[in-house]
PDB file of N, CA and C in Angstrom:
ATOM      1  N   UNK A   1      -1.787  31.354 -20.212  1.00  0.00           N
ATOM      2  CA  UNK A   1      -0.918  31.830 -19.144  1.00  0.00           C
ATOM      3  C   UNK A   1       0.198  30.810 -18.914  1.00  0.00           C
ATOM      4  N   UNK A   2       1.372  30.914 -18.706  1.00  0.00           N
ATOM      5  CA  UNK A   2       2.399  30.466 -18.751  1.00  0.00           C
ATOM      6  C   UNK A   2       2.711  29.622 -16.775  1.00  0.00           C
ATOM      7  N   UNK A   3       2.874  28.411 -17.258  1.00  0.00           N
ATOM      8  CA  UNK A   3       2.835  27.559 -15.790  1.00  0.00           C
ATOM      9  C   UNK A   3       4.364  28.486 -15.049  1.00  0.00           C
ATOM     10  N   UNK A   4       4.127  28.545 -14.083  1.00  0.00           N
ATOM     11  CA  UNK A   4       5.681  28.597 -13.133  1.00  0.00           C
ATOM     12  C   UNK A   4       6.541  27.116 -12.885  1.00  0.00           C
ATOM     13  N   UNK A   5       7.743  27.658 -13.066  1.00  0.00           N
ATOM     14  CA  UNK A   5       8.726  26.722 -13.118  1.00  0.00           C
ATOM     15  C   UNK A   5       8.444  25.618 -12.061  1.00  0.00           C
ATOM     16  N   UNK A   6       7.835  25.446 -10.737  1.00  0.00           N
ATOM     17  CA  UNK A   6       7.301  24.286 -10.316  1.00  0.00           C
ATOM     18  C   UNK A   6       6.407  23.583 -11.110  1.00  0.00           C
ATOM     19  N   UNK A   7       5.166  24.282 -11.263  1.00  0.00           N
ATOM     20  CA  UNK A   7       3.640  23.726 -12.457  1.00  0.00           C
ATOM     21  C   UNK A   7       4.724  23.142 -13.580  1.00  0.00           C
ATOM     22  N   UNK A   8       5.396  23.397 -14.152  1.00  0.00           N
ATOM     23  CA  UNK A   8       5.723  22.796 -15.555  1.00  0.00           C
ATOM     24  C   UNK A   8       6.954  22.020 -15.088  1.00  0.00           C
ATOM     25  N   UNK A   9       7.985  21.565 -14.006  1.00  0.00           N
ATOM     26  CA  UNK A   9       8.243  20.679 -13.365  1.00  0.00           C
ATOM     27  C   UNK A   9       6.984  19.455 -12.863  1.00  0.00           C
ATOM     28  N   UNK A  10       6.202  20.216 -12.342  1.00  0.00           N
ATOM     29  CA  UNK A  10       5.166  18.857 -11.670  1.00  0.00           C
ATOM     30  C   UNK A  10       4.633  17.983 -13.552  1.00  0.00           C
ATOM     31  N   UNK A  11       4.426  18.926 -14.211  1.00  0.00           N
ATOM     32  CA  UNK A  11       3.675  18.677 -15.407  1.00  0.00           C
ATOM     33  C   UNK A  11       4.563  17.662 -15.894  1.00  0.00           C
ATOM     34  N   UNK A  12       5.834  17.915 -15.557  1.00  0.00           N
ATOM     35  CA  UNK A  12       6.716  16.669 -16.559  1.00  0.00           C
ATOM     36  C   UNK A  12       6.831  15.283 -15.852  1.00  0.00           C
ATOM     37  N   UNK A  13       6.815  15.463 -13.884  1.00  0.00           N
ATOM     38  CA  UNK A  13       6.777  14.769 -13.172  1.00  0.00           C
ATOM     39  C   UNK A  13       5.611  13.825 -14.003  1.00  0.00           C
ATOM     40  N   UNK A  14       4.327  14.193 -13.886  1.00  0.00           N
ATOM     41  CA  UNK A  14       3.350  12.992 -13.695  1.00  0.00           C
ATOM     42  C   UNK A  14       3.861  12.539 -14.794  1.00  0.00           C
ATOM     43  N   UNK A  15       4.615  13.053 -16.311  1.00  0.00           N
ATOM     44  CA  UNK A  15       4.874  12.049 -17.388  1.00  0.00           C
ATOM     45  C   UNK A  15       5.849  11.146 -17.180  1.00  0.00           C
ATOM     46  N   UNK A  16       6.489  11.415 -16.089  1.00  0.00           N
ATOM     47  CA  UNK A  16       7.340  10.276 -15.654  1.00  0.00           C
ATOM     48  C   UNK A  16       6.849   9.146 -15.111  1.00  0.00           C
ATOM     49  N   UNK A  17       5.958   9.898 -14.404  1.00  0.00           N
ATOM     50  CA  UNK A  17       5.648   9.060 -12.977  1.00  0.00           C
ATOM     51  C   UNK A  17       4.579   7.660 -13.748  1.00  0.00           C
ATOM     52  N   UNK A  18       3.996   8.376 -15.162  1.00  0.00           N
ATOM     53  CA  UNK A  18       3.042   7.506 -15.990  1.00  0.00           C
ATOM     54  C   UNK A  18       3.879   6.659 -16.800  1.00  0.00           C
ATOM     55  N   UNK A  19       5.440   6.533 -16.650  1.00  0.00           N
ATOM     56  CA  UNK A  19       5.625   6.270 -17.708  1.00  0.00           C
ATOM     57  C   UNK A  19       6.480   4.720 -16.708  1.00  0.00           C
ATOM     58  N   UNK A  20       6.922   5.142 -15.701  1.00  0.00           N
ATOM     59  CA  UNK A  20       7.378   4.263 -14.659  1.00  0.00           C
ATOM     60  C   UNK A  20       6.280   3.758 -13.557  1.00  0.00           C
ATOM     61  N   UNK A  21       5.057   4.088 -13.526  1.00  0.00           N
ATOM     62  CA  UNK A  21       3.901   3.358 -12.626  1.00  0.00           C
ATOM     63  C   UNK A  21       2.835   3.169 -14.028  1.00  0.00           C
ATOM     64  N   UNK A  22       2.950   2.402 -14.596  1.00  0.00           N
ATOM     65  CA  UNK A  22       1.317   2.789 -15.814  1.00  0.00           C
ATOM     66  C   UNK A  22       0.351   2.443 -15.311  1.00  0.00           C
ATOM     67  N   UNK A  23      -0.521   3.333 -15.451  1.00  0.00           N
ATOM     68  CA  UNK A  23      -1.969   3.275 -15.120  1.00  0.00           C
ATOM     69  C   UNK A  23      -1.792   3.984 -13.683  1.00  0.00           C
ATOM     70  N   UNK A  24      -0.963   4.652 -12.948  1.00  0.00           N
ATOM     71  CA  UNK A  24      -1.303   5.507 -12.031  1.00  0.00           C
ATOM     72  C   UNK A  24      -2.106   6.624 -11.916  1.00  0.00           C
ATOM     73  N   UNK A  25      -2.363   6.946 -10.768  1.00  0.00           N
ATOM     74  CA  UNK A  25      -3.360   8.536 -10.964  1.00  0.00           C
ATOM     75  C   UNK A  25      -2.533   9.194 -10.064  1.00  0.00           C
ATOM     76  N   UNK A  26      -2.431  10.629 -10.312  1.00  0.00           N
ATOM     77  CA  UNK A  26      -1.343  11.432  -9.535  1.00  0.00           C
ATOM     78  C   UNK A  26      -2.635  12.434  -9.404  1.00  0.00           C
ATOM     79  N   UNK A  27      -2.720  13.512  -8.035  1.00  0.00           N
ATOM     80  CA  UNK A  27      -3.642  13.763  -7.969  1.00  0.00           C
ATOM     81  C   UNK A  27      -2.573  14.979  -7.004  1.00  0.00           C
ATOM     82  N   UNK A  28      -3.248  16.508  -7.235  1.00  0.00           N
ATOM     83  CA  UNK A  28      -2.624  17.740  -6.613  1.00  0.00           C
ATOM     84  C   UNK A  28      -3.319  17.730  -5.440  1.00  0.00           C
ATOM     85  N   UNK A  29      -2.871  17.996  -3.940  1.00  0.00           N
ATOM     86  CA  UNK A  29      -2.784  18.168  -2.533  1.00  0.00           C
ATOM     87  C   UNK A  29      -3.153  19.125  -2.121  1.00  0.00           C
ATOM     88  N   UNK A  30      -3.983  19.937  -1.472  1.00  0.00           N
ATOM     89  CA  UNK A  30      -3.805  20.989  -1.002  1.00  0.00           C
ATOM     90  C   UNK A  30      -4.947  20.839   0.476  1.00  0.00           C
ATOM     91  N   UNK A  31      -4.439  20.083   1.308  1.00  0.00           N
ATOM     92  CA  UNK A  31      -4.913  19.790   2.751  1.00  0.00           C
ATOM     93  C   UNK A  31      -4.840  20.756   3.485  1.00  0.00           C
ATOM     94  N   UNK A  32      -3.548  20.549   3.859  1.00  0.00           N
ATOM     95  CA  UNK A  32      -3.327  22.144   4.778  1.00  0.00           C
ATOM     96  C   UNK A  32      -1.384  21.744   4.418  1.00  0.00           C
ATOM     97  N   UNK A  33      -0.937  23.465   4.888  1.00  0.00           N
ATOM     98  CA  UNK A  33       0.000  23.822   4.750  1.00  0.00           C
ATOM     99  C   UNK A  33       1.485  22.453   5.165  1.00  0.00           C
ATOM    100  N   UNK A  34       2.241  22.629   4.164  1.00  0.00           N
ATOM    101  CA  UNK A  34       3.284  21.479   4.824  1.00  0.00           C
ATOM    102  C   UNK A  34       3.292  20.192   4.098  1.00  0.00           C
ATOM    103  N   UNK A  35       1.730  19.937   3.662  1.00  0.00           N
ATOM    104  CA  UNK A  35       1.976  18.327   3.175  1.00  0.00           C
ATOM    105  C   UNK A  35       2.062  18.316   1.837  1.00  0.00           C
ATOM    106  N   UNK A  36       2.602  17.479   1.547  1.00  0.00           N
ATOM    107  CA  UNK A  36       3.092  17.276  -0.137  1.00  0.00           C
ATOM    108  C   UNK A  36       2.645  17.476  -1.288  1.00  0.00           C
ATOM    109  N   UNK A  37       2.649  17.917  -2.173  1.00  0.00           N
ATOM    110  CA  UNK A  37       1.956  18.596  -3.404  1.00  0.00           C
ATOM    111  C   UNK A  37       1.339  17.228  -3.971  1.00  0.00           C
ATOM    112  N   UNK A  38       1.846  16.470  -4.429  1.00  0.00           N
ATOM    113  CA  UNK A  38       1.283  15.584  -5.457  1.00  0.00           C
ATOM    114  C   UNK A  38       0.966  13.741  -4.463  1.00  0.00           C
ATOM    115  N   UNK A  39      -0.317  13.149  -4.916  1.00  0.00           N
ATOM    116  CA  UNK A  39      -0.779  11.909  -4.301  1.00  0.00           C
ATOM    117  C   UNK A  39      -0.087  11.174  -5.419  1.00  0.00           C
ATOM    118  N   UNK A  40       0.467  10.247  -5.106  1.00  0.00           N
ATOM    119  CA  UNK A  40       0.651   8.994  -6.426  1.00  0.00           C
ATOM    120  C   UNK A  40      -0.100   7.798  -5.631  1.00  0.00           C
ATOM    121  N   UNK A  41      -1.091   7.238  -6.939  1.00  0.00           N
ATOM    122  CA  UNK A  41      -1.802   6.097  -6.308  1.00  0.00           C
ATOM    123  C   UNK A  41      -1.329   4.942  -7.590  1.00  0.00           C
ATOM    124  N   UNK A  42      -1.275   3.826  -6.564  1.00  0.00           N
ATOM    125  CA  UNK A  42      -0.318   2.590  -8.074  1.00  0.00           C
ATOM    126  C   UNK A  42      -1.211   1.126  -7.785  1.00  0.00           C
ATOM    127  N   UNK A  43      -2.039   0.883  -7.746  1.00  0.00           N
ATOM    128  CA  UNK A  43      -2.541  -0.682  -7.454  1.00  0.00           C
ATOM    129  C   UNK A  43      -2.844  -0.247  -6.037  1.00  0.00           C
ATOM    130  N   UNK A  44      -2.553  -0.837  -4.837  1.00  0.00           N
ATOM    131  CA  UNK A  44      -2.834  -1.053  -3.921  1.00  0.00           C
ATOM    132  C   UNK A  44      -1.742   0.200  -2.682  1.00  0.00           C
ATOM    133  N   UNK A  45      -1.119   0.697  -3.496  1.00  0.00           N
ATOM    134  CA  UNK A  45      -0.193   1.860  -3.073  1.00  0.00           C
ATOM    135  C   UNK A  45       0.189   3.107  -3.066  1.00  0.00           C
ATOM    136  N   UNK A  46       0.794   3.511  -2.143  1.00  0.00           N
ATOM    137  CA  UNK A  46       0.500   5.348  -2.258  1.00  0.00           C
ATOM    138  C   UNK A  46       1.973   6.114  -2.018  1.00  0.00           C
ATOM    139  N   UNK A  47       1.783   6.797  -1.782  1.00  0.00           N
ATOM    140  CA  UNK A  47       3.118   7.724  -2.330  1.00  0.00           C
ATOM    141  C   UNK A  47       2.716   9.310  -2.271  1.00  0.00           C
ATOM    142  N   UNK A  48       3.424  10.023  -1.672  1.00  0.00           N
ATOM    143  CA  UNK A  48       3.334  11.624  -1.738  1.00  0.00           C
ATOM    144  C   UNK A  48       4.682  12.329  -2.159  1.00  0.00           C
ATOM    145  N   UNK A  49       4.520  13.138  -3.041  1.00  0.00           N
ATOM    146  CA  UNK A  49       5.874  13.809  -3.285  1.00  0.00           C
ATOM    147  C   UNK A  49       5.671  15.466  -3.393  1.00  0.00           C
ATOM    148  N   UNK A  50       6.310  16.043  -2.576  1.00  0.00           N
ATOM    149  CA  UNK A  50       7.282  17.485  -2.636  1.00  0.00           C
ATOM    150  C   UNK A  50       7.506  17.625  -3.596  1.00  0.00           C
ATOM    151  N   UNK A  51       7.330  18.716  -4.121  1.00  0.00           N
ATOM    152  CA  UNK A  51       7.976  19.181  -5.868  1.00  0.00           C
ATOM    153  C   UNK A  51       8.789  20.593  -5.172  1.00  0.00           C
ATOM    154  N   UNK A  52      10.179  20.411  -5.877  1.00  0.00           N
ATOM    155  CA  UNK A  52      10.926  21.574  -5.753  1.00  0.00           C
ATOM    156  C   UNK A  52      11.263  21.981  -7.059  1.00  0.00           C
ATOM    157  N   UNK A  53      11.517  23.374  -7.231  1.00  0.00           N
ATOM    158  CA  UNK A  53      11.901  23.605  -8.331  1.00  0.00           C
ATOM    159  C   UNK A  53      13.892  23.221  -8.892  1.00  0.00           C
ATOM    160  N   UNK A  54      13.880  23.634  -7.383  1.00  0.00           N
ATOM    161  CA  UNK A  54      15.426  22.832  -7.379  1.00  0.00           C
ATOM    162  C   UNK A  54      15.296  22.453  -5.694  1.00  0.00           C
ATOM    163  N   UNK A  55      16.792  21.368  -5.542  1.00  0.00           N
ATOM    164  CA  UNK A  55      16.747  21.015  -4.678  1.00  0.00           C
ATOM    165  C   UNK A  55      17.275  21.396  -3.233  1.00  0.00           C
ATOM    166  N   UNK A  56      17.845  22.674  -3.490  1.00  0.00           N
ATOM    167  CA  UNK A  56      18.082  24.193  -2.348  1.00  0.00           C
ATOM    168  C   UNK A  56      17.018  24.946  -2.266  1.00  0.00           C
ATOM    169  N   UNK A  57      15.737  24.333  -3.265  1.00  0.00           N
ATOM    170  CA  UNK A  57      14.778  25.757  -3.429  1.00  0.00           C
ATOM    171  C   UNK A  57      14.117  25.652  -1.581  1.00  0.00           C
ATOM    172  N   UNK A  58      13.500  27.324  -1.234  1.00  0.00           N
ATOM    173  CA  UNK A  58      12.905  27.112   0.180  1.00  0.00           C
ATOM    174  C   UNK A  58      11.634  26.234   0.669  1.00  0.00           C
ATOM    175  N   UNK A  59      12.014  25.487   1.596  1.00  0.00           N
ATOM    176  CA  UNK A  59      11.112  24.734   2.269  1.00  0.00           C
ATOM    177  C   UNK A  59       9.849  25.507   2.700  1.00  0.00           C
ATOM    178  N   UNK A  60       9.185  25.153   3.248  1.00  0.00           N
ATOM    179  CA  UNK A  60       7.653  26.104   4.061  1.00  0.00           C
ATOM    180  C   UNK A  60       7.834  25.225   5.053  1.00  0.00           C
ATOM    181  N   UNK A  61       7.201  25.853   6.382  1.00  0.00           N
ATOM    182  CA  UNK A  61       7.216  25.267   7.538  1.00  0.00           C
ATOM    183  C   UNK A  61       6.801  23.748   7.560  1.00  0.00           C
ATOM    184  N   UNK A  62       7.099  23.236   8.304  1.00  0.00           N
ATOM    185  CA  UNK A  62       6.827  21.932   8.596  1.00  0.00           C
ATOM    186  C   UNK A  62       6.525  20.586   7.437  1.00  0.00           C
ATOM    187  N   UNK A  63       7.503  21.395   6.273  1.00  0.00           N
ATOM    188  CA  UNK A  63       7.336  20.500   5.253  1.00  0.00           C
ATOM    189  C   UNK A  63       8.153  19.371   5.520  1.00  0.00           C
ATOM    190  N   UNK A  64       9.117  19.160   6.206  1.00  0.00           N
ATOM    191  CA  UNK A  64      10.318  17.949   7.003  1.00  0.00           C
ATOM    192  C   UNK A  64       9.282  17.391   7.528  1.00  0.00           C
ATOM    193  N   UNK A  65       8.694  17.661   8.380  1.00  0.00           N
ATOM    194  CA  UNK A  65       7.796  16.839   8.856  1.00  0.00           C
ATOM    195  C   UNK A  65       7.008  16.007   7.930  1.00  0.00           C
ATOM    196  N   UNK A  66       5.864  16.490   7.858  1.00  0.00           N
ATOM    197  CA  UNK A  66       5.251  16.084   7.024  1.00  0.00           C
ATOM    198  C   UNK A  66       5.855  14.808   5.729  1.00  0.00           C
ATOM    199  N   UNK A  67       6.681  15.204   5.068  1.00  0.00           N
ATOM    200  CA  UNK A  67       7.588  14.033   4.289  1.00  0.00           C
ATOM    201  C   UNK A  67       8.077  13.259   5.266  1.00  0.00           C
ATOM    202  N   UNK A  68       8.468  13.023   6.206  1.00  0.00           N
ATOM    203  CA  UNK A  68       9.126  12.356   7.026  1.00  0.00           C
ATOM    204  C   UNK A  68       7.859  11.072   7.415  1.00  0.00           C
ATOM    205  N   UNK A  69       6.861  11.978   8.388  1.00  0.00           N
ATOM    206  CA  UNK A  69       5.768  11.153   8.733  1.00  0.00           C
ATOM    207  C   UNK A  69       5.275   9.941   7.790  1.00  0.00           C
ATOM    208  N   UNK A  70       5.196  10.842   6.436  1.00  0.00           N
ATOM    209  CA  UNK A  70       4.277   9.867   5.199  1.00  0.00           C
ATOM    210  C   UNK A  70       4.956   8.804   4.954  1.00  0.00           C
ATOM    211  N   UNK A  71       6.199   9.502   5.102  1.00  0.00           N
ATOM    212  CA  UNK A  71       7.985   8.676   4.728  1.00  0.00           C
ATOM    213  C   UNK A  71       7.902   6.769   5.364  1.00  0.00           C
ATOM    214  N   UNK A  72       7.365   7.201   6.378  1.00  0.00           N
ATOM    215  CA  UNK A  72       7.234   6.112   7.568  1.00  0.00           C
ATOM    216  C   UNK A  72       5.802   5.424   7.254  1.00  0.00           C
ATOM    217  N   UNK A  73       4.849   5.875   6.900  1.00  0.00           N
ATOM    218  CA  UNK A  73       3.531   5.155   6.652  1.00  0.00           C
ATOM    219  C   UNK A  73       3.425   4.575   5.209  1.00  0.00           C
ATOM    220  N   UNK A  74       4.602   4.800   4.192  1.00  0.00           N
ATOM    221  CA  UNK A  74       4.422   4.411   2.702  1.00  0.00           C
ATOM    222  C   UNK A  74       5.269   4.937   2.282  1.00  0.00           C
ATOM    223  N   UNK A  75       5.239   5.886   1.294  1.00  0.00           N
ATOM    224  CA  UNK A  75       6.857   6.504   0.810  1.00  0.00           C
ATOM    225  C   UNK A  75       6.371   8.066   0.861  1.00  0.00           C
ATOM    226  N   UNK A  76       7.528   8.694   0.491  1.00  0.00           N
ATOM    227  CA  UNK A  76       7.137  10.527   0.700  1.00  0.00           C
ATOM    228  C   UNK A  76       8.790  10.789   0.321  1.00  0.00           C
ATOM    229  N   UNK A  77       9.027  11.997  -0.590  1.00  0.00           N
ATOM    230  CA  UNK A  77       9.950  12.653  -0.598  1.00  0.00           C
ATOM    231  C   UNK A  77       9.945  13.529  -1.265  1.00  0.00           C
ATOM    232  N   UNK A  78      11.018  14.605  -1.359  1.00  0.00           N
ATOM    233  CA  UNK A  78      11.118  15.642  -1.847  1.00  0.00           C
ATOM    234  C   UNK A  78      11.637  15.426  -3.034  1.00  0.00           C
ATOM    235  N   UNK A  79      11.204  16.178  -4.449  1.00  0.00           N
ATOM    236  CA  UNK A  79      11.799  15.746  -5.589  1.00  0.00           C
ATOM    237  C   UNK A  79      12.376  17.090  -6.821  1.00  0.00           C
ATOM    238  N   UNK A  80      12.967  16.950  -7.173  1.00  0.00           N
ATOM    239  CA  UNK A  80      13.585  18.274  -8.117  1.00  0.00           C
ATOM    240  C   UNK A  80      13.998  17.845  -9.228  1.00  0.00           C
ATOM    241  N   UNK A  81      14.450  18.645  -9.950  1.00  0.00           N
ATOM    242  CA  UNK A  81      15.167  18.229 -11.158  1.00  0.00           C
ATOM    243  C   UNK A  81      16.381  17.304 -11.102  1.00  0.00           C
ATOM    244  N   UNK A  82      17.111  17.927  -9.763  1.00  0.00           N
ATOM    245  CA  UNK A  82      17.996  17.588  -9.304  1.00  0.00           C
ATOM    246  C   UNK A  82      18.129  15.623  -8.902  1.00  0.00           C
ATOM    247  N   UNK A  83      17.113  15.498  -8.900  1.00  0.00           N
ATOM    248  CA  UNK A  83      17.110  14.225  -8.010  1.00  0.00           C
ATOM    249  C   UNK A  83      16.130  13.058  -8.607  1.00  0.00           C
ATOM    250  N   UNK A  84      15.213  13.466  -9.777  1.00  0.00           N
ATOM    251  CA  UNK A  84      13.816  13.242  -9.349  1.00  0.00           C
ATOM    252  C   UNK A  84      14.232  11.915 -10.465  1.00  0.00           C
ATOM    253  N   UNK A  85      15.338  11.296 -11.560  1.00  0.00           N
ATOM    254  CA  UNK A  85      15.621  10.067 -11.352  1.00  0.00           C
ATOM    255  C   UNK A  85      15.509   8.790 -10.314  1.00  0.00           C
ATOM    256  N   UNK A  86      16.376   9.362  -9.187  1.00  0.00           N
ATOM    257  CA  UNK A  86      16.574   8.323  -8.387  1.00  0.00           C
ATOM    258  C   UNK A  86      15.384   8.552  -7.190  1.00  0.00           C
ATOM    259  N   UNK A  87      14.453   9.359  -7.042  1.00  0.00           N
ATOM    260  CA  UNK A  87      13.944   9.230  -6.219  1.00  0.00           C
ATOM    261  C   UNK A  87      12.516   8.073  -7.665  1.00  0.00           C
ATOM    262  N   UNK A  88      12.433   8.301  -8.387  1.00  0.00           N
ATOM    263  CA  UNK A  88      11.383   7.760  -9.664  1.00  0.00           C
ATOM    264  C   UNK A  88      12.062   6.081  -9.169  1.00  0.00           C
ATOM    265  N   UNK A  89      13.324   5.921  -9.336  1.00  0.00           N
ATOM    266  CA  UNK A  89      13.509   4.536  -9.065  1.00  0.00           C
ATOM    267  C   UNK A  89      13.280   4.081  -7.675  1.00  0.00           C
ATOM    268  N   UNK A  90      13.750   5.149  -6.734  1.00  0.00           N
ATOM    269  CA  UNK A  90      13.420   4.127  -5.643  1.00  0.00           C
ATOM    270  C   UNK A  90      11.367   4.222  -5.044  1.00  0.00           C
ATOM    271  N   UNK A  91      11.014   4.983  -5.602  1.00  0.00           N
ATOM    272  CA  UNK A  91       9.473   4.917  -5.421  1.00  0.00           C
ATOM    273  C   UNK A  91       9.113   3.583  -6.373  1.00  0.00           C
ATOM    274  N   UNK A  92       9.315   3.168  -7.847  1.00  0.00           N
ATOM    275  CA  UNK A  92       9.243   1.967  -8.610  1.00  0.00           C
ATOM    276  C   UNK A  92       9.697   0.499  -7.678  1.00  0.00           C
ATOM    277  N   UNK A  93      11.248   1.125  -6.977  1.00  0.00           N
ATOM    278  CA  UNK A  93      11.562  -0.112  -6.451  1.00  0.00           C
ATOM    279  C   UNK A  93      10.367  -0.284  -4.596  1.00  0.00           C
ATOM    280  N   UNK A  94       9.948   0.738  -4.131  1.00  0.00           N
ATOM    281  CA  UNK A  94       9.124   0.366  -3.209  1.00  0.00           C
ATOM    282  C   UNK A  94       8.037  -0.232  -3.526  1.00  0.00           C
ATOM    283  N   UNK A  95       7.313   0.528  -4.350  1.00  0.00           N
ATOM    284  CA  UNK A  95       6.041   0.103  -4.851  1.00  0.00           C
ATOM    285  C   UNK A  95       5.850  -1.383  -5.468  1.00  0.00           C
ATOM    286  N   UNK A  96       7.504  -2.125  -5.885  1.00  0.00           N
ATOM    287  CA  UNK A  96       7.148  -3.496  -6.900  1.00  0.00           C
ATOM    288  C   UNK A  96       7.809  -4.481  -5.602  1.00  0.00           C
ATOM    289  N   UNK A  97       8.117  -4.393  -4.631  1.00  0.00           N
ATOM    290  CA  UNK A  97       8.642  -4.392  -3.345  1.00  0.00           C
ATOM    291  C   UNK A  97       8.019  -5.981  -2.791  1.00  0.00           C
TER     292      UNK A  97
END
């Protein structure tokens, strides 16, 4: 069965995310509604990221929140094709921080 254009976005994500944190574990979310799709865990650090398929794609309720909150306790953001360079560097540059 063929992933949807998020699933095969996230799928390329973690090869990034392995290729700029090595030895991370990225781990899929599903708490309750709003909070971020994917855990990134790096040594002693954490990280949540939003997967969009693009970066106009629609929000779900209280997903601002939620990124915002995590935003403030460690890192959190929304990430797309659109973006998901510079958000890869500045999660590398928090995490080596």
């Amino acid at each position: 069965m063929a992933r949807n254009p998020e699933g095969k976005f996230q799928d390329g994500l973690k090869k990034r995310l392995a290729e700029v944190l090595p030895g991370c574990r990225v781990f899929k979310v599903d708490v309750h509604q709003g909070v971020p799709d994917l855990l990134v865990l790096w040594r002693d650090k954490w990280a949540l990221l939003e997967c969009k398929r693009w970066r106009s794609a629609h929000k779900r309720p209280n997903q601002d929140y939620w990124v915002e909150f995590y935003d403030k306790m460690s890192f959190s953001r929304f990430v797309s094709p659109e973006n998901v360079e510079e958000v890869l560097h500045d999660l590398a540059k928090a995490f080596r921080a």
